[in-house]
Protein backbone atom coordinates (compact mmCIF):
# COMPACT_ATOMS: atom_id res chain seq x y z
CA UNK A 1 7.84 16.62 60.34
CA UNK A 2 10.87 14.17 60.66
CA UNK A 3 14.47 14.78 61.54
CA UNK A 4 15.70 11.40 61.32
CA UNK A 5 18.72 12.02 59.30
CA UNK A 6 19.93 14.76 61.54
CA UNK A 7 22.02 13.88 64.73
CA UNK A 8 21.16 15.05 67.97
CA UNK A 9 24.45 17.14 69.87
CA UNK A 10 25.15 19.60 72.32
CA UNK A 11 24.87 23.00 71.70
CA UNK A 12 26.88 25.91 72.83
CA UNK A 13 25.39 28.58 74.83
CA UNK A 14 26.22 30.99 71.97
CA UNK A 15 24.74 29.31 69.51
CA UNK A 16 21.37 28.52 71.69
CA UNK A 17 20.80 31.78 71.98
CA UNK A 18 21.59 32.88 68.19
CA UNK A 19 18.98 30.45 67.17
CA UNK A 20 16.23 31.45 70.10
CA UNK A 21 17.03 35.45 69.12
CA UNK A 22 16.68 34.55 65.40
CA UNK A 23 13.80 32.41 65.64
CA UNK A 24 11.83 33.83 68.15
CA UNK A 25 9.12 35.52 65.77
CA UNK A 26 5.60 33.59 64.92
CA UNK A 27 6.23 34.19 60.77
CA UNK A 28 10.26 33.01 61.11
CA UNK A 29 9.17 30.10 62.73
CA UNK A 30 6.40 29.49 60.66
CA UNK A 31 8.96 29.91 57.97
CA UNK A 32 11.94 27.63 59.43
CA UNK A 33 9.21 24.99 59.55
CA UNK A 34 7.95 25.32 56.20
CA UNK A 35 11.94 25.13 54.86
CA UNK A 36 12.15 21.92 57.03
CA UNK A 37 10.41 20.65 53.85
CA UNK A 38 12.42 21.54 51.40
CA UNK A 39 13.89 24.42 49.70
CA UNK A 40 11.31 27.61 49.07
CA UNK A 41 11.42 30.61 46.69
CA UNK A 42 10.23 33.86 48.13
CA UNK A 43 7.37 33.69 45.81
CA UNK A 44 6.14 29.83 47.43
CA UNK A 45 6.83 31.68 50.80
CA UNK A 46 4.84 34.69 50.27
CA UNK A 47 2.01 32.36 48.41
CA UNK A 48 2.03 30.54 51.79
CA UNK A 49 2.51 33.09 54.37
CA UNK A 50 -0.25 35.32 52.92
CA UNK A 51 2.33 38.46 53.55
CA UNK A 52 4.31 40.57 51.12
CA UNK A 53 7.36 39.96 49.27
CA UNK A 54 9.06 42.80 51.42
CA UNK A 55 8.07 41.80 54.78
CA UNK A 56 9.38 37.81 53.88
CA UNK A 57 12.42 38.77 52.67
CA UNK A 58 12.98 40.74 55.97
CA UNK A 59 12.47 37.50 57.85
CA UNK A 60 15.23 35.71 55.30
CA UNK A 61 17.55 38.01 55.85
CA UNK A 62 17.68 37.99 59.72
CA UNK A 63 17.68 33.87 59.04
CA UNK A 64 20.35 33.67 56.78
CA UNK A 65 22.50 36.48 59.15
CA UNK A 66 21.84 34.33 61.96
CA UNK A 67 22.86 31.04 60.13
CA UNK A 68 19.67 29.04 60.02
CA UNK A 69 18.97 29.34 56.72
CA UNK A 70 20.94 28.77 53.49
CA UNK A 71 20.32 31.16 50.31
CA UNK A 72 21.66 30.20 46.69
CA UNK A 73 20.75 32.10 43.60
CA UNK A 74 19.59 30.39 40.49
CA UNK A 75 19.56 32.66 37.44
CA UNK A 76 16.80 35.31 38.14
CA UNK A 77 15.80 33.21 41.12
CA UNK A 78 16.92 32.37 44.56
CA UNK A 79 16.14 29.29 47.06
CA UNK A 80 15.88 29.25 50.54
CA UNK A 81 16.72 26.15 52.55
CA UNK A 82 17.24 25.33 56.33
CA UNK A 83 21.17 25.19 57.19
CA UNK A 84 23.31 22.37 56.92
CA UNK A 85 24.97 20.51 59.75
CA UNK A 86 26.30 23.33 61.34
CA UNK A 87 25.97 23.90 65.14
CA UNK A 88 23.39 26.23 64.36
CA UNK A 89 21.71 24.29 62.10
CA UNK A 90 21.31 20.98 64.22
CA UNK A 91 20.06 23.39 67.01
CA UNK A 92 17.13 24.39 64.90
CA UNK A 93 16.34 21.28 63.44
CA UNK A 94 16.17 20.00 66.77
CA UNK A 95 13.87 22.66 67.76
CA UNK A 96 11.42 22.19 64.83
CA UNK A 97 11.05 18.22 65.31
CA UNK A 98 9.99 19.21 68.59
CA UNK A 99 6.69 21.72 66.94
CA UNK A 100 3.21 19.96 67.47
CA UNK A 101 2.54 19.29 63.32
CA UNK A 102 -1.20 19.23 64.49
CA UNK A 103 -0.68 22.93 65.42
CA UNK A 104 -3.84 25.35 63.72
CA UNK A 105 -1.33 27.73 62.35
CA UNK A 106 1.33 24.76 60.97
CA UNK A 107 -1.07 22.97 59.96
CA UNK A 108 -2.64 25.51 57.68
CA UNK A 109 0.79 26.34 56.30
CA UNK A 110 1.59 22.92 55.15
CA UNK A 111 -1.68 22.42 53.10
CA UNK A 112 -0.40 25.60 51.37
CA UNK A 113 2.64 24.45 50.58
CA UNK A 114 0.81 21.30 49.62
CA UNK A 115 -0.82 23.20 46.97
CA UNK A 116 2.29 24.89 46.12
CA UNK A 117 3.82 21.99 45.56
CA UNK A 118 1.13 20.01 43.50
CA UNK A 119 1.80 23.20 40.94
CA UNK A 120 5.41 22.92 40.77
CA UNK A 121 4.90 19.02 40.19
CA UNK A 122 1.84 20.30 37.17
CA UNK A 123 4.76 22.08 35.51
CA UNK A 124 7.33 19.25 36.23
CA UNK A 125 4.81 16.74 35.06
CA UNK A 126 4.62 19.05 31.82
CA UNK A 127 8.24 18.75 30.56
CA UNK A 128 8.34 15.73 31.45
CA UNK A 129 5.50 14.60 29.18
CA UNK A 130 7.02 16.72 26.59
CA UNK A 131 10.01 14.77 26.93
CA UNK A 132 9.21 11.05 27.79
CA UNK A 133 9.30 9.48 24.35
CA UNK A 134 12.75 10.43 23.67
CA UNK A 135 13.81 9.09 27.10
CA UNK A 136 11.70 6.22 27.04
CA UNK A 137 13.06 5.04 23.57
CA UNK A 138 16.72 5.31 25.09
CA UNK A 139 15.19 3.14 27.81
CA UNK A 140 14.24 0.64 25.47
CA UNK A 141 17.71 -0.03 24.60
CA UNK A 142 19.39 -1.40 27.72
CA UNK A 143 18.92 -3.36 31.22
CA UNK A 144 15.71 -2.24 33.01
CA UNK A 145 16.02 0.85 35.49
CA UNK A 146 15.81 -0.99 38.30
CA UNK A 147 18.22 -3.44 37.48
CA UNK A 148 20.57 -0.45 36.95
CA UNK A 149 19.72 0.80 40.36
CA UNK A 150 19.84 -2.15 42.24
CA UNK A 151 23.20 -2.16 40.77
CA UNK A 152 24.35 1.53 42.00
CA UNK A 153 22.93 0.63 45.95
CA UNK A 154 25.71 -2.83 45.93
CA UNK A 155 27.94 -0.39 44.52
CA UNK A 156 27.36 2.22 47.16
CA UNK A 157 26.80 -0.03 49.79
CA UNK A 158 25.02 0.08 53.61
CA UNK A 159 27.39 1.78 55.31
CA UNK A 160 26.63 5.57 56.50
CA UNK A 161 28.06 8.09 54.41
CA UNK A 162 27.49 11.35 55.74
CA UNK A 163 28.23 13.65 52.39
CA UNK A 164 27.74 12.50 48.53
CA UNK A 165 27.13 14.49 45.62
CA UNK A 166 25.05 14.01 42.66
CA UNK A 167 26.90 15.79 39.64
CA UNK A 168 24.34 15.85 36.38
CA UNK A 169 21.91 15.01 38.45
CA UNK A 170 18.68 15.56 36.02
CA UNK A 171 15.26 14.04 37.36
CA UNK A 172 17.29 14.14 41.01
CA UNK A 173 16.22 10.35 40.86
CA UNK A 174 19.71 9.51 41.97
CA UNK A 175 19.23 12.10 45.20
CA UNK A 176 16.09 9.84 45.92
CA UNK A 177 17.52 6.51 45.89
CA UNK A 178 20.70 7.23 48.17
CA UNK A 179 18.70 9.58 50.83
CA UNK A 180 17.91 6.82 53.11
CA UNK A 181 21.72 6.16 53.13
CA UNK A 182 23.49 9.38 53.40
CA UNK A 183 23.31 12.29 55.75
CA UNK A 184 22.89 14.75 53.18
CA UNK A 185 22.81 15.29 49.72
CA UNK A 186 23.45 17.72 47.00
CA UNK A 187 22.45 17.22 43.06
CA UNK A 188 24.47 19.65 40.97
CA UNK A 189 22.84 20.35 36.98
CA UNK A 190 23.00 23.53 34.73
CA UNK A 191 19.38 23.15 32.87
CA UNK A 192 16.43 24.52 35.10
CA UNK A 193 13.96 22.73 33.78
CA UNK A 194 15.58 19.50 34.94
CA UNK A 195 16.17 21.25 38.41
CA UNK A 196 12.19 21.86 38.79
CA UNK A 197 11.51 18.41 37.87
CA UNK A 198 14.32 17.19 40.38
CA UNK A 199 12.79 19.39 43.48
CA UNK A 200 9.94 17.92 42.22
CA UNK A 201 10.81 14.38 42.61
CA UNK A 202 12.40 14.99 45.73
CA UNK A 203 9.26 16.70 46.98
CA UNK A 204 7.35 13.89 45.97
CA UNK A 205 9.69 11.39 47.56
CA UNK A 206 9.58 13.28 50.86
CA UNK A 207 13.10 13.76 50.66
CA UNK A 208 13.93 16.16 52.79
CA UNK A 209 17.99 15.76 53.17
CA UNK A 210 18.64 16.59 49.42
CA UNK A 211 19.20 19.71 47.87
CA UNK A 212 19.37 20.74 44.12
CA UNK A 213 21.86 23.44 42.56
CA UNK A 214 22.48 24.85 39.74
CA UNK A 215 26.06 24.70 38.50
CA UNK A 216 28.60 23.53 35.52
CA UNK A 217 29.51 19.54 36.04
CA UNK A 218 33.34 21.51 35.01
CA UNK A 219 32.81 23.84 38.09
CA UNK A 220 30.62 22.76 40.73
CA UNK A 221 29.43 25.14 42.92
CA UNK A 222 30.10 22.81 46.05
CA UNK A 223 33.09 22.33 48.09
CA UNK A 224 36.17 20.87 47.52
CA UNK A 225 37.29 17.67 49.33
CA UNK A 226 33.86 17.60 50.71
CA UNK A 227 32.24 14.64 50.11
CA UNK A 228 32.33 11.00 51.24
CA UNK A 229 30.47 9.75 47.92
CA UNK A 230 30.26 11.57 44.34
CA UNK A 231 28.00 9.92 41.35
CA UNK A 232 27.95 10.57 38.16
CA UNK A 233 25.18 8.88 36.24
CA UNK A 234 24.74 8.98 32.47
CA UNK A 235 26.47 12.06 32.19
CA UNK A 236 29.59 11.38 30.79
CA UNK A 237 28.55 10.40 27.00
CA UNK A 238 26.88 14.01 26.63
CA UNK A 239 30.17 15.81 27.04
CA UNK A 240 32.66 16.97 24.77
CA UNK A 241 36.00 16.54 27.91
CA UNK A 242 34.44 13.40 29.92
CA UNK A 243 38.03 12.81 31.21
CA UNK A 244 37.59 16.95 32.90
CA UNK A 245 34.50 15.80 34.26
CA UNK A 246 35.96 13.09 36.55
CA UNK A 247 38.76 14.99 37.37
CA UNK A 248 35.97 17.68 39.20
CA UNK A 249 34.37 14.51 40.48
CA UNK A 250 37.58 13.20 41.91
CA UNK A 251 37.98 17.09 43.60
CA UNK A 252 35.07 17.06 45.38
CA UNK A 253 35.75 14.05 47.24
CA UNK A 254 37.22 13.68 50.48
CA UNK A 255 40.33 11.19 51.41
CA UNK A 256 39.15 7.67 51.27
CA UNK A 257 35.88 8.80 49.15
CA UNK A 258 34.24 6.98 46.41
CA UNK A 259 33.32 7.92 42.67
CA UNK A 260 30.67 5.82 41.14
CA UNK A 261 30.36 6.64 37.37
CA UNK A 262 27.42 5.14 35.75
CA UNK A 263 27.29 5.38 32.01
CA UNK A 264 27.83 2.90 28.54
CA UNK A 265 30.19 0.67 27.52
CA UNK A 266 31.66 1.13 23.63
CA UNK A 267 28.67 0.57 20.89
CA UNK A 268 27.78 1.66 17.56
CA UNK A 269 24.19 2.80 17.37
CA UNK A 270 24.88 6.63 15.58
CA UNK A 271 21.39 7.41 15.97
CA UNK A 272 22.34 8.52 19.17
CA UNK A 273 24.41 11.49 18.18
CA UNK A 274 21.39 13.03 16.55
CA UNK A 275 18.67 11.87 18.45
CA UNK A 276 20.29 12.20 21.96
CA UNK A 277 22.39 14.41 21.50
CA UNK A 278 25.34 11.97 22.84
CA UNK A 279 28.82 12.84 21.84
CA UNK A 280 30.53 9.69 23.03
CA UNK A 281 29.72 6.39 22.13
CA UNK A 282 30.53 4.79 25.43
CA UNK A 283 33.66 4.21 27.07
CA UNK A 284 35.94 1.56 27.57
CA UNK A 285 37.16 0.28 30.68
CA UNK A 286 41.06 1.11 30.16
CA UNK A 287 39.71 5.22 29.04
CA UNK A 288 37.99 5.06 32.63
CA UNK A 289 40.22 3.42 34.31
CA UNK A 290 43.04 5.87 32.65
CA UNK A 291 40.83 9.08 33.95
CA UNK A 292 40.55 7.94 37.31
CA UNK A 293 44.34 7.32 37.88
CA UNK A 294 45.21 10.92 35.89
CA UNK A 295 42.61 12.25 38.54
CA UNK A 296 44.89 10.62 41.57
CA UNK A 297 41.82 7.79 42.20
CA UNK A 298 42.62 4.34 42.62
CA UNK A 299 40.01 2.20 40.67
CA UNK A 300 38.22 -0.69 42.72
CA UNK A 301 35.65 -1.99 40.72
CA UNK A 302 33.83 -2.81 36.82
CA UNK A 303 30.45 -4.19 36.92
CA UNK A 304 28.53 -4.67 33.08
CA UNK A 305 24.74 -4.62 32.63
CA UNK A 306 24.45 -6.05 29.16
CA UNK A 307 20.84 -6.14 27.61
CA UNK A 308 18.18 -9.10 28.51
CA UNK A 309 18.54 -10.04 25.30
CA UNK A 310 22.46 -9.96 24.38
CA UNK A 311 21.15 -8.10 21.19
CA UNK A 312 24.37 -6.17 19.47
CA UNK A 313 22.32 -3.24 18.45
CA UNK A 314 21.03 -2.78 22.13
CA UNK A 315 23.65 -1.02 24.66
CA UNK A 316 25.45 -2.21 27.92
CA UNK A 317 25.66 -0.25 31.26
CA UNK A 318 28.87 -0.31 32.82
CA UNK A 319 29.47 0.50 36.37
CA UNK A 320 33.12 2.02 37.60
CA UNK A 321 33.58 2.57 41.54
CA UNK A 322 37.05 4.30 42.36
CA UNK A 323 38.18 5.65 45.42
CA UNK A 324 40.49 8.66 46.89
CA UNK A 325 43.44 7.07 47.99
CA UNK A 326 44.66 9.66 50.67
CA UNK A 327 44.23 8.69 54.31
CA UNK A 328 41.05 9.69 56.09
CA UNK A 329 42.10 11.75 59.07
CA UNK A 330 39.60 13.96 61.17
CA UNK A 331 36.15 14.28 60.27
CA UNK A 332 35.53 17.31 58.04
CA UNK A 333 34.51 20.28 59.63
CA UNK A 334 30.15 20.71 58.84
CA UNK A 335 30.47 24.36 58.16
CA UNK A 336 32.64 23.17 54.69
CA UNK A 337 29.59 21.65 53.64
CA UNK A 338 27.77 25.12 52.99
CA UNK A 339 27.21 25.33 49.04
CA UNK A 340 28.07 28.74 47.75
């Protein structure tokens, strides 16, 4: 159990005791370790627990009341995760890196959740299958992944950033390869299937300061003017209003925050409108460029990926950075960081 990406501060005498009071029950704490995982349905709790549906969603309650546990619905479903950098929050996730993970009764809970999580991944690992030969002939057609990602970490850079948002953020791949660098996370996407194969990735990554919601790239359940860092990776061409889209991107960031938009540069291969469903057959630098200033951003940076080959029926990946121009001034308040 690792809290490396959460800072260690004081704690008011208030909040102490809000988080002793709250978590001073052997099945809360039980729980508040198992969420120091990764997010939980009621369902995966009770499946671990070994108790009832009614007697765990007692213990949620009193959690989310007290303000060490987060609670977002999902259609029919809702997720449980520990809080996020509030005072309360730290104090918890403080008190959990200090639990014995050799403990008989934590110990048996994590092989649970073990198993509950090798199921998720078995129904991840389903759609996935069902869907890797469309992705992996799109693959086919540009720069290797890797080279692509390489890419987005010069973009983003080494410097801490304590915030960033994923918007569209599909397989949550994105969420993986920035986690060592930020402080926390959040991957926004409206299809639940992709969300259960993102949690899955994440939970497979042992990515623990990412979360996943569900939410309309045009209104993003997630702050505004919250964020250090917002991505947007090959998201854009699948939209009717891709200018709208970076206009929520450039909301959600902060003053002197970054959008990095990840998508293709202008080709002609139509086979994409039926067989990808894209609507947009890349964009050129000036459109970009024209979105981010309409969206108050000042752009920084165009970086192309053309194919190994140079072939003309094959597709470049273009890289835009931009950045908030406004004046950074006090650090944002953690509580604004709660998603709704």
């Amino acid at each position: 159990m690792s809290f490396s990406n959460a800072p260690i501060a004081p704690v008011g005498l208030e909040a102490a005791l809000s988080v002793l009071r709250a978590a001073g029950e052997p099945t809360r704490l039980r729980v508040l370790a198992l969420l120091a995982a990764g997010e939980l349905t009621v369902s995966d709790l009770t499946e671990i627990l070994g108790q009832s549906q009614p007697r765990i969603s007692r213990h949620l309650k009193l959690l989310v009341e007290a303000g060490l546990v987060e609670r977002h619905r999902e259609g029919a479903w809702a997720f449980f995760g520990l809080a996020g950098q509030s005072e309360a929050g730290l104090a918890i996730r403080v008190a959990l890196g200090r639990l014995d993970p050799n403990d008989p009764a934590i110990s048996r809970d994590r092989e649970r959740l073990a198993e509950v999580r090798a199921s998720h991944q078995s129904v991840a690992d389903g759609y996935f299958s069902a869907n890797a030969t469309r992705w992996d002939s799109l693959r086919g057609l540009h720069v290797s992944e890797a080279a692509v990602e390489a890419a987005i970490l010069e973009a983003v850079g080494d410097a801490r950033i304590e915030t960033a948002l994923d918007l569209g953020t599909g397989t949550g791949r994105m969420l993986e390869l920035i986690s060592p660098r930020v402080g926390r996370a959040i991957g926004v996407d409206s299809n639940r299937d992709m969300l259960a194969l993102a949690r899955a990735t994440l939970s497979r990554a042992g990515v623990s300061n990412a979360q996943v919601r569900q939410g309309d790239i045009f209104a993003p359940p997630t702050p505004i003017g919250a964020f250090d860092l917002v991505i947007v990776h090959q998201v854009l061409h699948f939209l009717d209003d891709a200018g709208r889209a970076v206009r929520e991107a450039a909301r959600a960031l902060r003053p002197g925050g970054r959008l990095i938009v990840v998508d293709f540069a202008p080709h002609a291969i139509e086979a994409l409108r039926e067989d990808h469903a894209h609507r947009r057959l890349g964009f050129a630098s000036e459109t970009m460029e024209a979105w981010f200033r309409a969206a108050g951003l000042e752009p920084l940076a165009r970086r192309d990926l053309p194919p190994p080959d140079g072939a003309a029926d094959k597709l470049t990946v273009s890289l835009w950075t931009a950045r908030d121009p406004r004046i950074v001034s006090d650090p944002l308040p953690s509580s604004n960081l709660e998603v709704a």
